[in-house]
N, C-alpha and C. Protein backbone atom coordinates (compact mmCIF):
# COMPACT_ATOMS: atom_id res chain seq x y z
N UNK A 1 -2.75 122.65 -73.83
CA UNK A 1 -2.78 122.83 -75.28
C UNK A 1 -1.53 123.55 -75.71
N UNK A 2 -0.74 123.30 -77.03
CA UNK A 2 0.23 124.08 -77.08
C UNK A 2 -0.35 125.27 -78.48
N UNK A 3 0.65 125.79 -78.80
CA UNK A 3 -0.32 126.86 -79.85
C UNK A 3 0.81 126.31 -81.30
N UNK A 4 0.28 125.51 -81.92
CA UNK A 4 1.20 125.22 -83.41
C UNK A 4 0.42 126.51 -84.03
N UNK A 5 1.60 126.67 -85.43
CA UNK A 5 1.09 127.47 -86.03
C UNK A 5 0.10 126.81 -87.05
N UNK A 6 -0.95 127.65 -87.19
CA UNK A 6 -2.48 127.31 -87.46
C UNK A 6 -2.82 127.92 -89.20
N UNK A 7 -1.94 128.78 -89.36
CA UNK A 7 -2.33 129.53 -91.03
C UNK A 7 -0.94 130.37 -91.32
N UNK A 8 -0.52 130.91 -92.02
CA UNK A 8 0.31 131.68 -92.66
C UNK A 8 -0.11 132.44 -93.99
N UNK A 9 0.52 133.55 -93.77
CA UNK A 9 0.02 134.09 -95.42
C UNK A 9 0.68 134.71 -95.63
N UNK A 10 0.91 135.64 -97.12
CA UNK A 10 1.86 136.09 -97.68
C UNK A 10 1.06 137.72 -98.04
N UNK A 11 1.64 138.56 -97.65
CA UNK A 11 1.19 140.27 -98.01
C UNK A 11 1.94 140.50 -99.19
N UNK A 12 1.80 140.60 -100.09
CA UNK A 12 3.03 141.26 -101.47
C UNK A 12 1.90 142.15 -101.72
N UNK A 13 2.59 143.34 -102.45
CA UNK A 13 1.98 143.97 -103.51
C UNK A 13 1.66 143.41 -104.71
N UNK A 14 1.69 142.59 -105.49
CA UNK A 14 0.67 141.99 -106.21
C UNK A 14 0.43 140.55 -106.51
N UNK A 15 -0.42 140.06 -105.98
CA UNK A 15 -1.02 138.65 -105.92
C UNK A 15 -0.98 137.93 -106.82
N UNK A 16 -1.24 138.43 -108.04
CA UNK A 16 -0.93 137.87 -109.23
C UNK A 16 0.05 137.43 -110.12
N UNK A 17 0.92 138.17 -109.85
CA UNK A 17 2.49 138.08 -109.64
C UNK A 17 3.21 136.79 -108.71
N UNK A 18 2.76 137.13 -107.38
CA UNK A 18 3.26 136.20 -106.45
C UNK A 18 2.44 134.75 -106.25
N UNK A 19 1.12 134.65 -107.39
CA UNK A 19 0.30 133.46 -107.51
C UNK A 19 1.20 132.70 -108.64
N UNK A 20 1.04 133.54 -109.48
CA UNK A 20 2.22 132.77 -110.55
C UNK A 20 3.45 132.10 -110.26
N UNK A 21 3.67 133.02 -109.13
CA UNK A 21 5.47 132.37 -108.82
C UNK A 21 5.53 131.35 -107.88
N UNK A 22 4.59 131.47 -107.76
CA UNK A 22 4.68 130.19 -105.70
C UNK A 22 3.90 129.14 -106.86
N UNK A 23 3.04 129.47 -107.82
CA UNK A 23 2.10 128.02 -108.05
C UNK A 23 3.72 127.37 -109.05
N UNK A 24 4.84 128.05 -110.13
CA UNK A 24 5.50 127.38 -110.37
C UNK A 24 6.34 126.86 -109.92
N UNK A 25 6.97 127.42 -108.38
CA UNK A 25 8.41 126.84 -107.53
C UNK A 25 7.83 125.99 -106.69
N UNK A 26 6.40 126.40 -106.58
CA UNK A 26 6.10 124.45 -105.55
C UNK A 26 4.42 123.95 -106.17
N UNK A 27 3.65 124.31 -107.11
CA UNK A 27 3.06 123.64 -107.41
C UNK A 27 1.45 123.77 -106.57
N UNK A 28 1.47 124.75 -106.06
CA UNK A 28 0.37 124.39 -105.18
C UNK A 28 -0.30 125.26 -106.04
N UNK A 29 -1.68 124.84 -104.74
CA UNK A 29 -3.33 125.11 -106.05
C UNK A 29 -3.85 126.60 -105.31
N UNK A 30 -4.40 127.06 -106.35
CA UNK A 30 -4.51 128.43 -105.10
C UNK A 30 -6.51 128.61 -105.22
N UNK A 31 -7.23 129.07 -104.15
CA UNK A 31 -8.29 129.04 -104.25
C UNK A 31 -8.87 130.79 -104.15
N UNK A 32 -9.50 131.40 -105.02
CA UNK A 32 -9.85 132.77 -105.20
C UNK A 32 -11.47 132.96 -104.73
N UNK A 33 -12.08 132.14 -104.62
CA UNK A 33 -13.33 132.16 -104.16
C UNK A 33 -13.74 132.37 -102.86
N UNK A 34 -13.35 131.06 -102.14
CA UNK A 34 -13.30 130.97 -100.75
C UNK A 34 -13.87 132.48 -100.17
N UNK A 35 -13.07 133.33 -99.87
CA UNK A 35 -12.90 134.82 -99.41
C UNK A 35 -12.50 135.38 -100.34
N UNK A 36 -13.45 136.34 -101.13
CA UNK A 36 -13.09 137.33 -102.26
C UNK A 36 -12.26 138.37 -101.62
N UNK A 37 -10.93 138.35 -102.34
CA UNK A 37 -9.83 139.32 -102.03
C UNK A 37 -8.76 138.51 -101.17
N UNK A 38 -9.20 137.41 -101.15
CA UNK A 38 -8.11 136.86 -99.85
C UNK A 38 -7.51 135.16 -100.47
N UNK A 39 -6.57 134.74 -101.14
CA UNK A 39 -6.43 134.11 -101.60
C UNK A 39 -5.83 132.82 -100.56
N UNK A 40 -6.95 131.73 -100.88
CA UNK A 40 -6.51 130.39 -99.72
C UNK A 40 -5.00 129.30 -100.58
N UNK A 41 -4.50 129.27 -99.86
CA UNK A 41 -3.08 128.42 -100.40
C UNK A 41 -2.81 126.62 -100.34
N UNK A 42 -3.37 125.80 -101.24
CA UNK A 42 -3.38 124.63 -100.62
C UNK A 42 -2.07 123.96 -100.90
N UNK A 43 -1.12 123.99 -100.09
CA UNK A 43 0.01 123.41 -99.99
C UNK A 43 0.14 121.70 -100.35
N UNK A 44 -1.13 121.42 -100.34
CA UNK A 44 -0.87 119.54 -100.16
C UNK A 44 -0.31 118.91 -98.74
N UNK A 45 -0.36 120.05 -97.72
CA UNK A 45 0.08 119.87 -96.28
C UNK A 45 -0.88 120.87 -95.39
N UNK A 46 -0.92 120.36 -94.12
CA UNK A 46 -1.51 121.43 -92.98
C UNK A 46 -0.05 122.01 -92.51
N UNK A 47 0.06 122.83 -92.15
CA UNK A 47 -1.44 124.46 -92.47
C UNK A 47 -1.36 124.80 -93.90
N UNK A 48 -2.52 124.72 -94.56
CA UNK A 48 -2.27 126.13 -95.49
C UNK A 48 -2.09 126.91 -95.40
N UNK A 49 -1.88 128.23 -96.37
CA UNK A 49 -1.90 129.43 -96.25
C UNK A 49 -2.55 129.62 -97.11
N UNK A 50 -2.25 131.54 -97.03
CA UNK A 50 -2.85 132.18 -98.01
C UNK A 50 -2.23 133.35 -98.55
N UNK A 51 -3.10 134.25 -99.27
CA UNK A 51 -1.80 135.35 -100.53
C UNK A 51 -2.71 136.34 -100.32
N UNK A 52 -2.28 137.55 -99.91
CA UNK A 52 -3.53 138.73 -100.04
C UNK A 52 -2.52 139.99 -100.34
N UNK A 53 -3.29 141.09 -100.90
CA UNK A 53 -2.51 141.94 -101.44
C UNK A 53 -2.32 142.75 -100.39
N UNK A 54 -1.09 143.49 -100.07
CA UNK A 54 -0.88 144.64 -99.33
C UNK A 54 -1.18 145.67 -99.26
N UNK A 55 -1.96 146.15 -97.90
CA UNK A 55 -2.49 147.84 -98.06
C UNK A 55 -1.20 148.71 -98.46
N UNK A 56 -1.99 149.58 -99.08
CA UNK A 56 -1.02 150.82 -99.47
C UNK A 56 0.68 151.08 -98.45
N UNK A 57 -0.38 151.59 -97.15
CA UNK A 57 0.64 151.73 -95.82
C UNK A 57 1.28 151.36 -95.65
N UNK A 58 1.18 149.20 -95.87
CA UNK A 58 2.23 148.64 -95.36
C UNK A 58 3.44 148.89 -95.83
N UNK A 59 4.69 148.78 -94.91
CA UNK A 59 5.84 148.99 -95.46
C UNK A 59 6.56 148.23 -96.25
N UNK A 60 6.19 146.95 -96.23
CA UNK A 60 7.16 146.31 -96.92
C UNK A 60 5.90 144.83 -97.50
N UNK A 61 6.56 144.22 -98.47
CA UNK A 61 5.94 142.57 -98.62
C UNK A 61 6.18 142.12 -97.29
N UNK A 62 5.76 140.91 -97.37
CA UNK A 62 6.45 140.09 -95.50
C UNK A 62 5.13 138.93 -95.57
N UNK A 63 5.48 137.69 -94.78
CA UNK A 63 4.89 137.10 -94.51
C UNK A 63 4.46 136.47 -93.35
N UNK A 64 3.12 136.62 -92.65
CA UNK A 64 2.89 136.64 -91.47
C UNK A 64 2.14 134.93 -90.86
N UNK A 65 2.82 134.80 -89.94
CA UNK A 65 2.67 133.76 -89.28
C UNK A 65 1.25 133.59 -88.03
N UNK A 66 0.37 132.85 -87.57
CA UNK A 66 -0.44 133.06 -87.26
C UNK A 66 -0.55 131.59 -86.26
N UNK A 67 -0.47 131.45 -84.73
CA UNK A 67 -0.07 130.65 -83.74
C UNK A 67 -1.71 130.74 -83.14
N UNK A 68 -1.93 129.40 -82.87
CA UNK A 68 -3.25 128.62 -82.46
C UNK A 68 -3.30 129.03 -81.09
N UNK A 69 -4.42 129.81 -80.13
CA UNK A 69 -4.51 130.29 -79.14
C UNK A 69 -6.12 129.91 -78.30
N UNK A 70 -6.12 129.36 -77.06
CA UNK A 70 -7.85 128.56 -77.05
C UNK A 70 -8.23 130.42 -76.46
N UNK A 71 -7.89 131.20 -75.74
CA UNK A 71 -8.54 132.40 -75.73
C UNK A 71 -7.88 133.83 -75.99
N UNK A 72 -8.26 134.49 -77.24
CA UNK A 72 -7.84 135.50 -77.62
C UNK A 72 -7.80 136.40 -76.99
N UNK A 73 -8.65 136.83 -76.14
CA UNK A 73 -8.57 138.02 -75.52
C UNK A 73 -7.57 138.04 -74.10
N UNK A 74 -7.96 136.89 -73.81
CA UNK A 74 -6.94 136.47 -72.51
C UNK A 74 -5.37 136.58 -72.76
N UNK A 75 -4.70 136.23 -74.37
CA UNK A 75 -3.82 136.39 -74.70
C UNK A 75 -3.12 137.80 -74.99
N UNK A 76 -4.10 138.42 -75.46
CA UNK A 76 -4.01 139.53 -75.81
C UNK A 76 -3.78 140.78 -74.79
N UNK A 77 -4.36 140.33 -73.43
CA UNK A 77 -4.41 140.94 -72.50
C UNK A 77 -2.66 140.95 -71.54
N UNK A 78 -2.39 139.71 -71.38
CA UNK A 78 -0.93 139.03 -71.55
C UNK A 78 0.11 140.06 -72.00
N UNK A 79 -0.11 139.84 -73.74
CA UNK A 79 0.49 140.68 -74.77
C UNK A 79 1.24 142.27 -74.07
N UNK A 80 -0.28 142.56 -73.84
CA UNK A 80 0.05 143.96 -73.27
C UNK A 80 0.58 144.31 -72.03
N UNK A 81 0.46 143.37 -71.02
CA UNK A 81 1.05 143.36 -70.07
C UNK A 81 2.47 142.88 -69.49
N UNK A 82 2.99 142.55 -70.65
CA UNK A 82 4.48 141.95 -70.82
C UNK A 82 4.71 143.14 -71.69
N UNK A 83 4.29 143.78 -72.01
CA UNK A 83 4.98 145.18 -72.98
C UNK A 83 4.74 145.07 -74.67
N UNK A 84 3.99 144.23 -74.60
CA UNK A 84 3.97 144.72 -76.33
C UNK A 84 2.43 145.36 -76.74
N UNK A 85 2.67 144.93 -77.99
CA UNK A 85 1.12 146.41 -78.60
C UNK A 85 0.46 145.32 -79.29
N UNK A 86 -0.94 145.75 -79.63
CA UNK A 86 -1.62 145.04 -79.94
C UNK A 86 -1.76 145.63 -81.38
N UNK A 87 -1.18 144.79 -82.10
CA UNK A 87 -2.03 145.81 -83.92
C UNK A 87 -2.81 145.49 -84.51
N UNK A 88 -3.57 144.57 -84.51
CA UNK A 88 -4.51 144.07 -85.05
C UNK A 88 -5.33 143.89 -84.06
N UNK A 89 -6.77 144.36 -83.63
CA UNK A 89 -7.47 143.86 -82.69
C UNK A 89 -8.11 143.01 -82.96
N UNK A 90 -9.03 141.99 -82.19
CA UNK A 90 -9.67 140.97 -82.46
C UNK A 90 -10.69 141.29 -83.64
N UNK A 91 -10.48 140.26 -84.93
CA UNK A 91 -11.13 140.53 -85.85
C UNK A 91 -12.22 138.77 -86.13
N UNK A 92 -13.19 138.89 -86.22
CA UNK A 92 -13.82 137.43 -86.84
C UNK A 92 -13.93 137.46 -87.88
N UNK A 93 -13.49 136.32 -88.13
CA UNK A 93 -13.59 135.28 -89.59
C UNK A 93 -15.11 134.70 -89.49
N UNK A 94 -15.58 134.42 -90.11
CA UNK A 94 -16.67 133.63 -90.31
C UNK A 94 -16.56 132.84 -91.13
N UNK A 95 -16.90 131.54 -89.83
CA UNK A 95 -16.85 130.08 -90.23
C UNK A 95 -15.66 129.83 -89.95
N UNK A 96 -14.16 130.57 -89.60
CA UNK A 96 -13.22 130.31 -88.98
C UNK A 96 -12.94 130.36 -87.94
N UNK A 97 -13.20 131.22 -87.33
CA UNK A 97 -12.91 131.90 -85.78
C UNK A 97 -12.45 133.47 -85.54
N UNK A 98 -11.96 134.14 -84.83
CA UNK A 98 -11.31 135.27 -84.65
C UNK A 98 -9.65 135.14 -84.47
N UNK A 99 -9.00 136.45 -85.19
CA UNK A 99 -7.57 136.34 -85.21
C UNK A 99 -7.32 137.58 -84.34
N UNK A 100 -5.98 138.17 -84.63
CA UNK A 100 -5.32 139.54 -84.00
C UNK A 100 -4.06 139.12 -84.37
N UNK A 101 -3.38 140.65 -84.28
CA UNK A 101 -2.21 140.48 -84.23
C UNK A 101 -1.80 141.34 -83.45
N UNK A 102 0.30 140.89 -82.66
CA UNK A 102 0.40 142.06 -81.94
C UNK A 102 2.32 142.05 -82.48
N UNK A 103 2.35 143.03 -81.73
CA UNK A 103 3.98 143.09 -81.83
C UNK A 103 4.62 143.21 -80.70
N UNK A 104 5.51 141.89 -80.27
CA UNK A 104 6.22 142.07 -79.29
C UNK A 104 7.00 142.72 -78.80
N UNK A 105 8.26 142.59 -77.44
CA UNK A 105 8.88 144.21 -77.03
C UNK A 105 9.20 144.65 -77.97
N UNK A 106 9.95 143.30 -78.91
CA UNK A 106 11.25 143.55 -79.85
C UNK A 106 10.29 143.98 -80.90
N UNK A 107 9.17 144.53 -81.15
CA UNK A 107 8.86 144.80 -82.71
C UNK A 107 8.69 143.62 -83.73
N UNK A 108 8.55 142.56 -83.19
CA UNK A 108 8.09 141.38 -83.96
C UNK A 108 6.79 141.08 -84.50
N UNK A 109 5.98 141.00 -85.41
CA UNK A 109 4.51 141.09 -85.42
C UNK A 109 4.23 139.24 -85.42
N UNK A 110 3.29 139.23 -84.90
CA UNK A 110 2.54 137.77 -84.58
C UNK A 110 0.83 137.84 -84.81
N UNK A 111 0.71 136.90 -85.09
CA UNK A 111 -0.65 136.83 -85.32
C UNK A 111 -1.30 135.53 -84.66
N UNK A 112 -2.38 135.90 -84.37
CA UNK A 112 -2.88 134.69 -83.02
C UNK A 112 -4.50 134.33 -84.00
N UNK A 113 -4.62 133.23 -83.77
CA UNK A 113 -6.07 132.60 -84.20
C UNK A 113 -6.63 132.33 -83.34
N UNK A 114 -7.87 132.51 -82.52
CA UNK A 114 -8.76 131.59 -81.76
C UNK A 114 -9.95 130.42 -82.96
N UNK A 115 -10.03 129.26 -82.98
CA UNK A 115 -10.58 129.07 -83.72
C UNK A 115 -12.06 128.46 -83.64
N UNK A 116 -13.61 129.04 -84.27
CA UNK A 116 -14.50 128.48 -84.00
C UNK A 116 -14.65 127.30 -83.15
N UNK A 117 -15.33 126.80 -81.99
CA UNK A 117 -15.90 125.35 -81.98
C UNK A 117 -16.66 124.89 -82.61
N UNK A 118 -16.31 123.43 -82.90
CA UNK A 118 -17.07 122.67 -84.11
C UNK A 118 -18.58 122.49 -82.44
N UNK A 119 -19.49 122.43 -83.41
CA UNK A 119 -20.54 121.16 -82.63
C UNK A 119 -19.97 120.41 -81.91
N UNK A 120 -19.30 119.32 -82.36
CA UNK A 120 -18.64 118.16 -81.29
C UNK A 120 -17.90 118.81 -80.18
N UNK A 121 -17.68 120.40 -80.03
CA UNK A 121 -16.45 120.62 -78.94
C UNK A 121 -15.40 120.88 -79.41
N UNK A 122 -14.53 120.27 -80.92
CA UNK A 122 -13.29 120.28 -81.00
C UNK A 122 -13.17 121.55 -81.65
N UNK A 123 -12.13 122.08 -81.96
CA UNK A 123 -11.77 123.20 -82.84
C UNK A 123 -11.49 122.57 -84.36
């Protein structure tokens, strides 16, 4: 299996702001329901993304990338053993699957998806 990237999203300090501006420079539809507080991005292409507002803490806007993984923890374990940190620990989505994120030697942050199995087996 290789790991394409699976979701992307955008952290700004204000969503509303940055809903306005992404729906006029490309047109896409944005969905507020889905996950209250977490805005889904329908590009008119796979992957979507999405728009969520930034905690206080974070340092900066930025937009985080999120790479298709069949076992999270196994990866994660990896992660740490090649030298990087884990910052996000395994979190579940429901009805999606579980994510994480980590940051490599270099201070890079990544974000990993494991994603639910459907019934049939597939993801």
């Amino acid at each position: 299996m290789g790991n394409p990237i699976i979701h992307w999203e955008f952290v700004v300090p204000n969503a509303d702001k940055a809903r306005a501006f992404y729906r006029k420079i490309f047109d896409w539809r944005f969905d507020d329901k889905a996950f209250p507080g977490y805005t889904i991005i329908d590009t008119g292409a796979n992957p979507n993304g999405a728009l969520t507002t930034a905690p206080q803490a974070a340092p900066m806007a930025g937009l985080n990338t999120y790479f298709e993984v069949s076992n999270l923890k196994a990866t994660l374990h990896n992660v740490v053993e090649l030298g990087g940190k884990i910052l996000v620990p395994p979190t579940d989505i429901p009805s999606v699957g579980a994510y994480a994120m980590f940051a490599d030697p270099a201070g890079v942050a990544v974000g990993i998806l494991q994603p639910h199995k459907r019934e049939d087996g597939s993801r």
